[in-house]
C-alpha atoms as a PDB file:
ATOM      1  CA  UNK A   1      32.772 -19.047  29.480  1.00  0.00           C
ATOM      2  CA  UNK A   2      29.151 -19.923  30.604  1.00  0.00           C
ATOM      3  CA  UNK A   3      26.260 -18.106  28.657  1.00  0.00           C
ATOM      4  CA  UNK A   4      23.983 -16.363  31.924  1.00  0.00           C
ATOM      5  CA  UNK A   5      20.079 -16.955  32.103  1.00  0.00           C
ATOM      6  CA  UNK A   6      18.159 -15.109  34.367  1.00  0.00           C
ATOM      7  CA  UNK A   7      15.618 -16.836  36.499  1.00  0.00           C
ATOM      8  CA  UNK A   8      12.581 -15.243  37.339  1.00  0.00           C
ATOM      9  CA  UNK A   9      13.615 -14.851  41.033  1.00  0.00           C
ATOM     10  CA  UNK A  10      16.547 -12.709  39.924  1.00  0.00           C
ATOM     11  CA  UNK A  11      14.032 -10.590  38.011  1.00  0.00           C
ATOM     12  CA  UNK A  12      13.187  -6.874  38.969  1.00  0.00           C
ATOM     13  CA  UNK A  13      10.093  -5.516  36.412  1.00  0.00           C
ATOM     14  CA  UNK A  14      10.154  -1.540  36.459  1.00  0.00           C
ATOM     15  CA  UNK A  15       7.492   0.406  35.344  1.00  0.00           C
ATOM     16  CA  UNK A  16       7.747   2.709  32.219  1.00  0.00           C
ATOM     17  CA  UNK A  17       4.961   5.832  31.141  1.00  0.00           C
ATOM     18  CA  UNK A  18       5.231   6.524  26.828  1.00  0.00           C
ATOM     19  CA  UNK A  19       3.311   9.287  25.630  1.00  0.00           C
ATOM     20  CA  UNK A  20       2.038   8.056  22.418  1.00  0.00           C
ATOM     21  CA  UNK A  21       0.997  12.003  21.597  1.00  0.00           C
ATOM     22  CA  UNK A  22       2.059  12.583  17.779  1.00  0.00           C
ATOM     23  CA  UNK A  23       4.119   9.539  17.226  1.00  0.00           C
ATOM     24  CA  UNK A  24       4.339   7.252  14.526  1.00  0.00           C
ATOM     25  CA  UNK A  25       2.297   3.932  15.057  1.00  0.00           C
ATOM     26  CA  UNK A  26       4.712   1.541  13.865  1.00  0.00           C
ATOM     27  CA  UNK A  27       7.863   3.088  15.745  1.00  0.00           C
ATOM     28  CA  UNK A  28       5.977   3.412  18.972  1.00  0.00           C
ATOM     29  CA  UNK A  29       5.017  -0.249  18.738  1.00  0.00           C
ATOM     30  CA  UNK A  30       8.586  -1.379  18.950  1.00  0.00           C
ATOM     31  CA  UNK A  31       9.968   0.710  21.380  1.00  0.00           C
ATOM     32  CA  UNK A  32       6.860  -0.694  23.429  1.00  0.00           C
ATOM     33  CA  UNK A  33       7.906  -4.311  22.258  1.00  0.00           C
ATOM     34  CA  UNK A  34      11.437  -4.317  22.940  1.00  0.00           C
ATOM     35  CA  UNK A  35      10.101  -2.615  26.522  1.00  0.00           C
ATOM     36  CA  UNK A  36       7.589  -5.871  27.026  1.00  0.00           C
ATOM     37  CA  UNK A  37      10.548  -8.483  26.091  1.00  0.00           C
ATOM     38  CA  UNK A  38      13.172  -7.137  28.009  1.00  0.00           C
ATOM     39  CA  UNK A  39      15.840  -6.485  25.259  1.00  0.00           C
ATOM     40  CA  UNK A  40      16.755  -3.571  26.500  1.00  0.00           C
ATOM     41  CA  UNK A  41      18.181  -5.272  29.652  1.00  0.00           C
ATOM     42  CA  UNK A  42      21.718  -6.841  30.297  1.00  0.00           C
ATOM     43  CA  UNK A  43      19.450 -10.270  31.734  1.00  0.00           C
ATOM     44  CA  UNK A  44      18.019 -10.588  28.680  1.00  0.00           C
ATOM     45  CA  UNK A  45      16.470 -14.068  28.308  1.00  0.00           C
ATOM     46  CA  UNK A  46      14.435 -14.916  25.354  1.00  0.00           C
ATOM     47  CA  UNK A  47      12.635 -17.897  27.321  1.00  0.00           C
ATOM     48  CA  UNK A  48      11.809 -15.763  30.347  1.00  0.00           C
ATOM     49  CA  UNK A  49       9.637 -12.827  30.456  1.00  0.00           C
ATOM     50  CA  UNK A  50      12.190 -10.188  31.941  1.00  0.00           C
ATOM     51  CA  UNK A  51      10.373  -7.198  30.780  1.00  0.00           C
ATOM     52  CA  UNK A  52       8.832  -4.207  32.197  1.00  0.00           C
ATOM     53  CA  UNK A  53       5.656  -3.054  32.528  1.00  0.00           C
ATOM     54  CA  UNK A  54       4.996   0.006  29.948  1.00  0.00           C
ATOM     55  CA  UNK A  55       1.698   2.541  30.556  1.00  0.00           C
ATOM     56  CA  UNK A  56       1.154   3.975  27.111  1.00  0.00           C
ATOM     57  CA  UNK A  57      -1.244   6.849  27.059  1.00  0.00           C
ATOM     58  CA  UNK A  58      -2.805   9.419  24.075  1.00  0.00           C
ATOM     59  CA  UNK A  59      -3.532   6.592  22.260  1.00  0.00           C
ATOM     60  CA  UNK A  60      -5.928   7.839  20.241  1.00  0.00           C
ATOM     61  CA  UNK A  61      -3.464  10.955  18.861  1.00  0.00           C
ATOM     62  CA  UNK A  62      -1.229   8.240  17.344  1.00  0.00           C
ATOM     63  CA  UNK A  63      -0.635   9.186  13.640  1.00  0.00           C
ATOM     64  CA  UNK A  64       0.766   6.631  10.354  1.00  0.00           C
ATOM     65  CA  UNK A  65       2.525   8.032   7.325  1.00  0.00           C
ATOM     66  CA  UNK A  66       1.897   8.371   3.947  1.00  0.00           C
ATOM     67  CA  UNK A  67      -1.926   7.007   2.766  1.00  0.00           C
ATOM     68  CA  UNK A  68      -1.981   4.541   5.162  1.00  0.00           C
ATOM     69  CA  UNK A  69      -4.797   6.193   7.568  1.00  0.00           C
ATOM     70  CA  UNK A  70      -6.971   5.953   4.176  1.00  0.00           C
ATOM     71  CA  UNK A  71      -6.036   2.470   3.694  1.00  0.00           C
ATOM     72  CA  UNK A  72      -5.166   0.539   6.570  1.00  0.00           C
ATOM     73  CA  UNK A  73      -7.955  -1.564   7.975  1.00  0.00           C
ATOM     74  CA  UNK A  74      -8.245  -4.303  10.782  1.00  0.00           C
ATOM     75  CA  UNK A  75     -10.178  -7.169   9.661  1.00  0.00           C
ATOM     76  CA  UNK A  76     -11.165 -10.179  12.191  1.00  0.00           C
ATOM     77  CA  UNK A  77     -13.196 -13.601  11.855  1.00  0.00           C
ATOM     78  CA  UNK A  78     -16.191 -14.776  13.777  1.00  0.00           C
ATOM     79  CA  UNK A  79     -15.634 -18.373  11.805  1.00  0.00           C
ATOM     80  CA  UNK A  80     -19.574 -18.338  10.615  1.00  0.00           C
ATOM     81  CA  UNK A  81     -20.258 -18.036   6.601  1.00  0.00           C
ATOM     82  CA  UNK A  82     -19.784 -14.017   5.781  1.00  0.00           C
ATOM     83  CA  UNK A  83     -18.891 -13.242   9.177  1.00  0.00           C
ATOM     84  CA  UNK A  84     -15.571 -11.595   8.325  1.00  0.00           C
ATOM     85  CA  UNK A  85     -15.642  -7.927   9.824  1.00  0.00           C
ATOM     86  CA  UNK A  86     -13.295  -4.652   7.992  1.00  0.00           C
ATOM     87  CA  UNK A  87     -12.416  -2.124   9.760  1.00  0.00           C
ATOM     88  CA  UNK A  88     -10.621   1.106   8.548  1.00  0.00           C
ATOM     89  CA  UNK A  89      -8.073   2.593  10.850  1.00  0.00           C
ATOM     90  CA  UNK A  90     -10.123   5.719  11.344  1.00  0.00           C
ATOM     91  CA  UNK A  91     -12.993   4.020  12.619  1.00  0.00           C
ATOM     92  CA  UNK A  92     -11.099   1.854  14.430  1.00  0.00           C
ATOM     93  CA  UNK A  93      -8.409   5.437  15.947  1.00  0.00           C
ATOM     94  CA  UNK A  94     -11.861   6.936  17.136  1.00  0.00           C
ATOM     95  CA  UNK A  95     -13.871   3.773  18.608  1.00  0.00           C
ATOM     96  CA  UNK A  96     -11.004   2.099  20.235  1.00  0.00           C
ATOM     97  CA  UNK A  97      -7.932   3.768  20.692  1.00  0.00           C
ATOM     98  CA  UNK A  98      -6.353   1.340  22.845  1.00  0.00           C
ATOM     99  CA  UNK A  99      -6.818  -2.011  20.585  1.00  0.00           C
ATOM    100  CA  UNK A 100      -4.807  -0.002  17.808  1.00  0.00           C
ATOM    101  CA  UNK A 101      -1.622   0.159  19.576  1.00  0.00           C
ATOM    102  CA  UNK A 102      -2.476  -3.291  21.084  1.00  0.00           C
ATOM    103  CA  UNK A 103      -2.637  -4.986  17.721  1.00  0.00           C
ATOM    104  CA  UNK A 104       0.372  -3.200  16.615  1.00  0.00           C
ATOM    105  CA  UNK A 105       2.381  -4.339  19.676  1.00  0.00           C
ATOM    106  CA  UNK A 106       1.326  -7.880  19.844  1.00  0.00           C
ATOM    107  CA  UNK A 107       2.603  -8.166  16.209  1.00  0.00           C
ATOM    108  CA  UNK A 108       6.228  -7.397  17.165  1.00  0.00           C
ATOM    109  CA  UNK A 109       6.005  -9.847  19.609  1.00  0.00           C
ATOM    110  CA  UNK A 110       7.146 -13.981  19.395  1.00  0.00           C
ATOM    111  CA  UNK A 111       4.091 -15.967  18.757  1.00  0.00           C
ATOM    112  CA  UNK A 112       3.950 -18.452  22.082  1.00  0.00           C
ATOM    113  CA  UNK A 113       2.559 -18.603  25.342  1.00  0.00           C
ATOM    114  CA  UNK A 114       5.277 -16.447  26.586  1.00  0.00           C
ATOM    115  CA  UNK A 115       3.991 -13.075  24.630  1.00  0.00           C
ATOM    116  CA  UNK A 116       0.243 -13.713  26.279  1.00  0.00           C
ATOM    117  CA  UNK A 117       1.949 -12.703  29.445  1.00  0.00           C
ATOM    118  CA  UNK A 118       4.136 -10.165  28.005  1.00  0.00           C
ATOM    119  CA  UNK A 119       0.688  -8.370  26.323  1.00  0.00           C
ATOM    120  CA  UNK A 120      -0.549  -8.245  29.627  1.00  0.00           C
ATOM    121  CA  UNK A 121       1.841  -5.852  31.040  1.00  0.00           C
ATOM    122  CA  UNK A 122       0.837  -3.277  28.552  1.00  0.00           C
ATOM    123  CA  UNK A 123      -1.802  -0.643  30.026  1.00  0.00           C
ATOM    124  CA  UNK A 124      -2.943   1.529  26.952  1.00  0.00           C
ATOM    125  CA  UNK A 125      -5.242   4.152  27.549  1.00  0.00           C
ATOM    126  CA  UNK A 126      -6.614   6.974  25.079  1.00  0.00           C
ATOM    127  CA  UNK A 127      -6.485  10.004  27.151  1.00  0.00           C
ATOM    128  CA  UNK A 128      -3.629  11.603  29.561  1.00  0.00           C
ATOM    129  CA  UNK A 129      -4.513   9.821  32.530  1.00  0.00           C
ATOM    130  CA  UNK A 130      -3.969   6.714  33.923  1.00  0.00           C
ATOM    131  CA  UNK A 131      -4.533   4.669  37.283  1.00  0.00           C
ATOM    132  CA  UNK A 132      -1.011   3.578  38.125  1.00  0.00           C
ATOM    133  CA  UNK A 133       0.079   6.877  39.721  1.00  0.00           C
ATOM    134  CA  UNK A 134       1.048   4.475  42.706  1.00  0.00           C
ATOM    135  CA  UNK A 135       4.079   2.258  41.111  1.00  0.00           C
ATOM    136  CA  UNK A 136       5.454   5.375  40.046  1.00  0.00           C
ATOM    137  CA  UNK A 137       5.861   4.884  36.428  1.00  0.00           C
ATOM    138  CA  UNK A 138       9.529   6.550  34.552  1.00  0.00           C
ATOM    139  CA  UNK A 139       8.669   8.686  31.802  1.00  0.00           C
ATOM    140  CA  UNK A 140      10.342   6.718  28.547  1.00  0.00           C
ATOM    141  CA  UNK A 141      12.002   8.908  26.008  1.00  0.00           C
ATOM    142  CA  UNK A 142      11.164   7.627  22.427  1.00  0.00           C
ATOM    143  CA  UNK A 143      14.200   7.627  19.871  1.00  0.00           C
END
């Protein structure tokens, strides 16, 4: 028996729409994950990126449960004395939308070189609409 590994000629990347209307943050980001790596695929490779391309739109009517939209903040660095930045999830849900589910997804990701790529095949956008009409996106069913 020989264990398989795809090679990236052998590898087809479809194109998946999730509509991130009423769903909870941290479910959506790993059904969006496992999307980005390709688990969901018999090729399944964990050193090649294998994974689809997901369009994830109503990004800002994403909800949490429990107290976290009181509590949850975002917090970043700019690496000068007091520069560190706090951000609570509701000002962060009505300025930007899209870095929310971003920063959720990129979590659920490996840390390497390998998830930079896979983070760029995710197109978030806060409203219905989005440009890639033309690649004809499937509409993915969340479980």
């Amino acid at each position: 028996m020989k264990t398989y590994l795809a090679k990236k000629s052998e590898i087809t990347a479809d194109w998946y729409c999730v509509d991130a209307a009423d769903q909870v943050l941290g479910r959506l980001a790993v059904q969006v994950a496992r999307l980005l790596m390709g688990k969901h695929k018999p090729i399944y490779t964990p050193n090649v990126d294998c994974g689809d391309y997901v369009v994830v739109t109503n990004a800002g009517q994403v909800r949490l449960t429990g107290t976290k939209a009181q509590t949850k903040t975002y917090q970043r660095y700019s690496y000068h004395p007091g520069g560190r930045k706090v951000i609570p999830f509701a000002t962060m849900i009505q300025r930007h939308p899209d870095r929310v589910i971003r920063h959720a997804v990129r979590c659920m990701l490996p840390k390497n070189k390998l998830a930079r790529q896979m983070l760029s095949k995710l197109k978030v956008y806060a409203g219905p609409e989005h440009p890639h009409a033309a690649q004809n996106p499937k509409p993915f069913k969340l479980d």
